[in-house]
PDB file of N, CA and C in Angstrom:
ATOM      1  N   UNK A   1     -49.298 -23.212  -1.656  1.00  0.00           N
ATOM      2  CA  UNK A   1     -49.915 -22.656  -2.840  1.00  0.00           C
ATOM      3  C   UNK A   1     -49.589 -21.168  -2.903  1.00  0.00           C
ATOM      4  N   UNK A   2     -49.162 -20.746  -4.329  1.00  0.00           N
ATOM      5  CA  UNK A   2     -49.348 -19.181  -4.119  1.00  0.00           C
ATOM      6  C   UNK A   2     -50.115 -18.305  -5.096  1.00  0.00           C
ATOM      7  N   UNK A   3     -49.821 -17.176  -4.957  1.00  0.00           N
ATOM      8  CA  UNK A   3     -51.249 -15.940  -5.498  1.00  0.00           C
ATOM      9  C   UNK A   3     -50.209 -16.059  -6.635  1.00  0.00           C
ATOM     10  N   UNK A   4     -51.803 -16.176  -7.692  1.00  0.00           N
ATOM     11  CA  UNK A   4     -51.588 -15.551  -9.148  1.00  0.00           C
ATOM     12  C   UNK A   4     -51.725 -14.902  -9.514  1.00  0.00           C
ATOM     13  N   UNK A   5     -51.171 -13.854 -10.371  1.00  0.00           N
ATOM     14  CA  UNK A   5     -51.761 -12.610 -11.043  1.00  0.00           C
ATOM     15  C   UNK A   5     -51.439 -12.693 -12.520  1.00  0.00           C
ATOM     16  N   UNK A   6     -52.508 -12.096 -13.130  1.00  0.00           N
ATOM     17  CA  UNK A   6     -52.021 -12.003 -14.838  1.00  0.00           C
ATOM     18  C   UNK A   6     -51.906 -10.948 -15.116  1.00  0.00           C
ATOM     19  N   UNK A   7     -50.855 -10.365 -15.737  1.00  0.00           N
ATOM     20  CA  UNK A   7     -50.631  -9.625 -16.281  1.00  0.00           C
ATOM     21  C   UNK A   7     -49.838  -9.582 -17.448  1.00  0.00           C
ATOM     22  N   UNK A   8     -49.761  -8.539 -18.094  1.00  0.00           N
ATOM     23  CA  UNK A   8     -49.010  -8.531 -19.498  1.00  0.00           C
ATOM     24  C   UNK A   8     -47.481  -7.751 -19.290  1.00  0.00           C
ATOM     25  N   UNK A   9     -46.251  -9.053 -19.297  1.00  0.00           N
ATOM     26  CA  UNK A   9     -45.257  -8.705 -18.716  1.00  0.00           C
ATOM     27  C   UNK A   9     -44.415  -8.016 -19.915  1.00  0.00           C
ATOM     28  N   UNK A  10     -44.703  -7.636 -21.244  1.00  0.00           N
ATOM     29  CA  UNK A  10     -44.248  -7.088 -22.072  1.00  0.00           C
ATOM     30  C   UNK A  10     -43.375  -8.365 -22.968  1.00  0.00           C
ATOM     31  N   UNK A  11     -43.064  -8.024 -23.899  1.00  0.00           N
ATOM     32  CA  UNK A  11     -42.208  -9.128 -24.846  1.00  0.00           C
ATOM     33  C   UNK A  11     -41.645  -9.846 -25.095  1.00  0.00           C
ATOM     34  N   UNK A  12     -41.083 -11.338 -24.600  1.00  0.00           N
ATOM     35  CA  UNK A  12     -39.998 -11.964 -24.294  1.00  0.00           C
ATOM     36  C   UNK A  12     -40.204 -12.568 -22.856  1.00  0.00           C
ATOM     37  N   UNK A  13     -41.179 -11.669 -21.671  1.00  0.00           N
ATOM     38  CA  UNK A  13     -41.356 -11.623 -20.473  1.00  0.00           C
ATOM     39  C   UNK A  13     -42.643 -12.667 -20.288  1.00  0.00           C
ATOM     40  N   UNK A  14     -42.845 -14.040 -19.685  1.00  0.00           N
ATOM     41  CA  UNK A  14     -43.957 -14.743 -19.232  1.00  0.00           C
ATOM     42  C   UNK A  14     -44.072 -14.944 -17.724  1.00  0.00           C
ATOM     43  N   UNK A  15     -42.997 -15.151 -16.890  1.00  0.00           N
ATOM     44  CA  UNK A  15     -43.344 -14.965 -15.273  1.00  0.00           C
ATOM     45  C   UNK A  15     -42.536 -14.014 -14.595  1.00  0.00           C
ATOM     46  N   UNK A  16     -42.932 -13.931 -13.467  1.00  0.00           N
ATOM     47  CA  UNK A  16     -41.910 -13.177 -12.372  1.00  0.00           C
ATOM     48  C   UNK A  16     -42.870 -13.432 -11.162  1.00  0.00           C
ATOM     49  N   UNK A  17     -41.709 -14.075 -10.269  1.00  0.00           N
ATOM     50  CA  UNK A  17     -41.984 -14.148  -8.729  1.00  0.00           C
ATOM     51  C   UNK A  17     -41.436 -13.557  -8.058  1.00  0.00           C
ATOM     52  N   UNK A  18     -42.491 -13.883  -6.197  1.00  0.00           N
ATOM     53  CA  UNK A  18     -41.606 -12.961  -5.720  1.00  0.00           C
ATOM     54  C   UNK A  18     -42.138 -12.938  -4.316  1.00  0.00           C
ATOM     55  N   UNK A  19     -41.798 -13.197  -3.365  1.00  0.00           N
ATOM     56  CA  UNK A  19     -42.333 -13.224  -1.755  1.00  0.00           C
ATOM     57  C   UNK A  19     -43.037 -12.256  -1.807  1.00  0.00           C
ATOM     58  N   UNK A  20     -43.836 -12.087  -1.046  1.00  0.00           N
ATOM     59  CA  UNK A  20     -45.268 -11.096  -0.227  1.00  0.00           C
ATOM     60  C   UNK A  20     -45.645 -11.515   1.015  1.00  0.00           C
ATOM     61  N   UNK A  21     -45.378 -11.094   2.363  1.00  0.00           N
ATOM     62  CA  UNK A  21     -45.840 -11.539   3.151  1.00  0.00           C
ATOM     63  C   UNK A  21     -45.471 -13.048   3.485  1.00  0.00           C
ATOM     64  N   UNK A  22     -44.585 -13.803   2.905  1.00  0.00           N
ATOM     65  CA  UNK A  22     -43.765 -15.178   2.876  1.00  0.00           C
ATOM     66  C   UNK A  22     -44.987 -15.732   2.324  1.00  0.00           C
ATOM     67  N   UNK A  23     -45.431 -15.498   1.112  1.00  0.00           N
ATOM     68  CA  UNK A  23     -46.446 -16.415   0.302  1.00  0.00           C
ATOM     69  C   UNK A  23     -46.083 -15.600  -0.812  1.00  0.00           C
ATOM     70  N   UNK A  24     -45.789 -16.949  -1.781  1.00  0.00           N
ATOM     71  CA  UNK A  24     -45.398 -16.671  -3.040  1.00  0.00           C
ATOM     72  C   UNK A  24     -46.325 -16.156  -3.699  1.00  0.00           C
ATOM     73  N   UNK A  25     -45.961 -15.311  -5.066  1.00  0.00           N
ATOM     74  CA  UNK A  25     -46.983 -14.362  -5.644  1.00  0.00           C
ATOM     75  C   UNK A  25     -46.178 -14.763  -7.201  1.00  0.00           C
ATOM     76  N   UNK A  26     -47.092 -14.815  -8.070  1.00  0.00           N
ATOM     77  CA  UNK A  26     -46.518 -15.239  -9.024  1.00  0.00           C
ATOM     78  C   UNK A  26     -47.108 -14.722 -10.651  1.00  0.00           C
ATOM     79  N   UNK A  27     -46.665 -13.470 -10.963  1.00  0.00           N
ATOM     80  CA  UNK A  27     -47.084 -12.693 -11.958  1.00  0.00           C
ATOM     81  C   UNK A  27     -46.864 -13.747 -13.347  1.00  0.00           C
ATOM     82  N   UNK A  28     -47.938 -13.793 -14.243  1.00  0.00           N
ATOM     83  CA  UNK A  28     -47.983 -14.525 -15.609  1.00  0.00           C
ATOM     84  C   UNK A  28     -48.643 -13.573 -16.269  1.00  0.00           C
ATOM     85  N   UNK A  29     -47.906 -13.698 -17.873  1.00  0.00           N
ATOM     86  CA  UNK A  29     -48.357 -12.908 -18.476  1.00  0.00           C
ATOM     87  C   UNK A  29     -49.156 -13.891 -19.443  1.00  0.00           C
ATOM     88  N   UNK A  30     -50.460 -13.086 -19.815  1.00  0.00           N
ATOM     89  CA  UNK A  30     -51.684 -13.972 -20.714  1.00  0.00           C
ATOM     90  C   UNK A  30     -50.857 -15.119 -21.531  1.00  0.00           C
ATOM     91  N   UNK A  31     -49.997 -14.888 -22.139  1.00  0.00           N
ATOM     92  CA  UNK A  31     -49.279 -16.166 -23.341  1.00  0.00           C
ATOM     93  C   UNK A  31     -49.469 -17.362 -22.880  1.00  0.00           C
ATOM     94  N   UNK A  32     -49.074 -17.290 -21.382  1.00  0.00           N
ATOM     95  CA  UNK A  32     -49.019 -18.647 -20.322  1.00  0.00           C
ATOM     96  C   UNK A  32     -49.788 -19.917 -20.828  1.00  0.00           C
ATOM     97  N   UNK A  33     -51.148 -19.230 -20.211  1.00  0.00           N
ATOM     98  CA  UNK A  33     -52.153 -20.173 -20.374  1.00  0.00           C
ATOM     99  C   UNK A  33     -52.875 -20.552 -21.615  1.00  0.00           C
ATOM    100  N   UNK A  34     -52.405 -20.073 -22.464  1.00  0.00           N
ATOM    101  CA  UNK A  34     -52.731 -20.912 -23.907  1.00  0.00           C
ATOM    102  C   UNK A  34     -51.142 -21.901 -24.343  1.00  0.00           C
ATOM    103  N   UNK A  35     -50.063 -21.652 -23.963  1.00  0.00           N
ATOM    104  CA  UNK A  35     -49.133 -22.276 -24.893  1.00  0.00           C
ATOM    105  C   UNK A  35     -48.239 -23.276 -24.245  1.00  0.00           C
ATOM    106  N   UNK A  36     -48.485 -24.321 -24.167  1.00  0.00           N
ATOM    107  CA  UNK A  36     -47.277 -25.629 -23.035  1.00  0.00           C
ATOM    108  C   UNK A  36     -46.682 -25.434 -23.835  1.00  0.00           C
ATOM    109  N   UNK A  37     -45.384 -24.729 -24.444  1.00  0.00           N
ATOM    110  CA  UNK A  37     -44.237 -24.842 -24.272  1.00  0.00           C
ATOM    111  C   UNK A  37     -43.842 -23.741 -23.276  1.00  0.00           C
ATOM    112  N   UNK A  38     -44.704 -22.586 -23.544  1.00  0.00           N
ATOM    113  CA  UNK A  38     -44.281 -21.372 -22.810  1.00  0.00           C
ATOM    114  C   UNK A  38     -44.638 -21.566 -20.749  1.00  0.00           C
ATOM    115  N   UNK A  39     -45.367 -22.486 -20.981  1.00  0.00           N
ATOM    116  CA  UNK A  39     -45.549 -23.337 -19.348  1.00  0.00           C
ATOM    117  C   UNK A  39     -44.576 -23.738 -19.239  1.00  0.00           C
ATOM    118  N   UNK A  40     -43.673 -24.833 -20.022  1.00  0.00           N
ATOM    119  CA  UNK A  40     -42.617 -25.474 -19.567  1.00  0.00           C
ATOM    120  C   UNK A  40     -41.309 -24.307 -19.236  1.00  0.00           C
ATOM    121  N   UNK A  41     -41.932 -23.373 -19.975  1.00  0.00           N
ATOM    122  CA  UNK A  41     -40.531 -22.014 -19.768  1.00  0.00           C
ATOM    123  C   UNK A  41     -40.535 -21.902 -18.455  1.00  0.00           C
ATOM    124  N   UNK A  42     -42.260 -21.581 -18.534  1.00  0.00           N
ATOM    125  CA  UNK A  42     -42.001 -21.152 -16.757  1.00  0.00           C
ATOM    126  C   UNK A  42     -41.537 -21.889 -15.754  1.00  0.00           C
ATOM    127  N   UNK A  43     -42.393 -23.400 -16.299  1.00  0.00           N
ATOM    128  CA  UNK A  43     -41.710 -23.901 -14.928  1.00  0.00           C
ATOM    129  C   UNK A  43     -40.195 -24.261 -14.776  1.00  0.00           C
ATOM    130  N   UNK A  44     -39.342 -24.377 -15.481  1.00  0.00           N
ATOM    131  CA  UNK A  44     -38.218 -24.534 -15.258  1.00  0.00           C
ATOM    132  C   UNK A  44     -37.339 -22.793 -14.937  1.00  0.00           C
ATOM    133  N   UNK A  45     -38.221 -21.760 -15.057  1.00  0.00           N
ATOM    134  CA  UNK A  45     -37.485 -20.471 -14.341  1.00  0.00           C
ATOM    135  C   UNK A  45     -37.436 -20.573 -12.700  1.00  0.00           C
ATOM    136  N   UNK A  46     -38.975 -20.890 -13.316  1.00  0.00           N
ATOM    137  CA  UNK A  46     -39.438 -20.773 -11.304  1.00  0.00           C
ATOM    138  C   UNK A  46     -38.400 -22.218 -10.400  1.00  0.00           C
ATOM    139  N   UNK A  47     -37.724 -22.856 -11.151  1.00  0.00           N
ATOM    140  CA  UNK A  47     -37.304 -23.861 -11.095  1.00  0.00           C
ATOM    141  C   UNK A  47     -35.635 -23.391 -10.337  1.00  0.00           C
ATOM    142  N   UNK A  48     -35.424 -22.565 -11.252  1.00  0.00           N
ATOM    143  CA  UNK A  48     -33.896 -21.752 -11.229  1.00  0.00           C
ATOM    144  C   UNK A  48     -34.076 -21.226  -9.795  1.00  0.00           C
ATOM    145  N   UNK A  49     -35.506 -20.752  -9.750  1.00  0.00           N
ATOM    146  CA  UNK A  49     -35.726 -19.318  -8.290  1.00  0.00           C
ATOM    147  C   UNK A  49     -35.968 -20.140  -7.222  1.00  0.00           C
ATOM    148  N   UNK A  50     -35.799 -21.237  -7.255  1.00  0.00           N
ATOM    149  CA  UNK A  50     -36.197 -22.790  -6.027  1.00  0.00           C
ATOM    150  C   UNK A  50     -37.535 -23.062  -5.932  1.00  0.00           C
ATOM    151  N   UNK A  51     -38.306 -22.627  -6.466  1.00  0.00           N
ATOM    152  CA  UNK A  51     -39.680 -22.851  -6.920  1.00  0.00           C
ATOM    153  C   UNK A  51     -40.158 -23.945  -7.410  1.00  0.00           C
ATOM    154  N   UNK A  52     -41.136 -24.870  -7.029  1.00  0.00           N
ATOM    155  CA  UNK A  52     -41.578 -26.403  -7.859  1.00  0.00           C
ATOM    156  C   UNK A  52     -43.167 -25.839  -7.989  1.00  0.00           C
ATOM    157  N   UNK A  53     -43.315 -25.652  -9.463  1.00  0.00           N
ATOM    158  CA  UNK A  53     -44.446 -25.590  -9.540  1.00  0.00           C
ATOM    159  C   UNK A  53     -45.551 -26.247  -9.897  1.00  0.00           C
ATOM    160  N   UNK A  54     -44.870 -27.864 -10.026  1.00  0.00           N
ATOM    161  CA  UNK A  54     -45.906 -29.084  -9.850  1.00  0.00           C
ATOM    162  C   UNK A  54     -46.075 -29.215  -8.589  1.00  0.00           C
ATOM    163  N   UNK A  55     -45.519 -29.030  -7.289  1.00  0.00           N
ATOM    164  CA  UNK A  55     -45.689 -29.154  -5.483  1.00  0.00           C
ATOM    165  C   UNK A  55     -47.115 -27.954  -5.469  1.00  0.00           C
ATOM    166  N   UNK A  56     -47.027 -26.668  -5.921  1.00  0.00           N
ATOM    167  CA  UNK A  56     -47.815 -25.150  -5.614  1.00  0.00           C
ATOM    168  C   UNK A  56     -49.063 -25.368  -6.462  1.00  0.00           C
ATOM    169  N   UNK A  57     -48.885 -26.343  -7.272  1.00  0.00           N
ATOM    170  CA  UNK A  57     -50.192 -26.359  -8.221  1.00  0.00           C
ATOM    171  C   UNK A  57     -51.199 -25.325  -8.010  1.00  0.00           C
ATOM    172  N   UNK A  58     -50.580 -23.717  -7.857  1.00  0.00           N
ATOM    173  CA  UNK A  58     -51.734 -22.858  -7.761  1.00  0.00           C
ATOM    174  C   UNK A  58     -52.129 -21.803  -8.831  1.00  0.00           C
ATOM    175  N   UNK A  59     -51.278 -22.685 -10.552  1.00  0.00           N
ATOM    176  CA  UNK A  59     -52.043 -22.741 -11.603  1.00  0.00           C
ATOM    177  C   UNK A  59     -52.027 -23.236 -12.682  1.00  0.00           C
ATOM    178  N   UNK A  60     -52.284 -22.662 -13.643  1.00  0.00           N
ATOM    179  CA  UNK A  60     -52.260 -24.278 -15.174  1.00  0.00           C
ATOM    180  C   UNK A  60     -50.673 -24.471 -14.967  1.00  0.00           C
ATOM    181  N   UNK A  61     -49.475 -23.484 -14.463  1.00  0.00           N
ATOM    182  CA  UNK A  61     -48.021 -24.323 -14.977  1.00  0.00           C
ATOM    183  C   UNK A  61     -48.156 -24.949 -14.083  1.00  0.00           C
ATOM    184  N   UNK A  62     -48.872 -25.464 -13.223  1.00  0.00           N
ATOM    185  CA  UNK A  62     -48.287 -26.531 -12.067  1.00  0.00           C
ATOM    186  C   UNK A  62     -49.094 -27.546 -12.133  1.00  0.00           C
ATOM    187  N   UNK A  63     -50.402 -27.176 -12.851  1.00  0.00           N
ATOM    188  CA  UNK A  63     -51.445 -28.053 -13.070  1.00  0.00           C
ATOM    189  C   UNK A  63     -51.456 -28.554 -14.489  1.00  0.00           C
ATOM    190  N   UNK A  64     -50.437 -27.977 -15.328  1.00  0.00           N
ATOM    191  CA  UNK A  64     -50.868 -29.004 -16.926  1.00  0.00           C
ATOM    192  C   UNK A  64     -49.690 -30.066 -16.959  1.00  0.00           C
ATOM    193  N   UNK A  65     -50.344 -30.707 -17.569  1.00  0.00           N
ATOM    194  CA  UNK A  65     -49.196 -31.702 -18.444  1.00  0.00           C
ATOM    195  C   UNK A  65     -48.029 -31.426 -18.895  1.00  0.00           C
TER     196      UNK A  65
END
């Protein structure tokens, strides 16, 4: 599982990951969690970065539909 943070990644911008201590950390910006398409963005970035974020389910992109 890894740490979430929300923040507002500016325009165009919905995630960014990134090791800490070898536990993933995983910046979302507010849009996230209101919009499944913009979930499916993410999860297929974090996807690119070797990331499964249906396995980390440690938030709505790994936990929605």
């Amino acid at each position: 599982m890894s740490t979430v943070i929300e923040v507002d990644l500016g325009p165009g911008h919905y995630a960014y990951g990134l090791m800490v201590d070898q536990e993933w950390v995983c910046a979302l910006d507010p849009a996230v969690a209101a919009d499944t398409s913009i979930q499916e963005l993410v999860r297929q970035f974090m996807a690119r970065e070797g990331r499964d974020c249906r396995k980390c389910r440690g938030c709505i992109v790994g936990t929605a539909q």
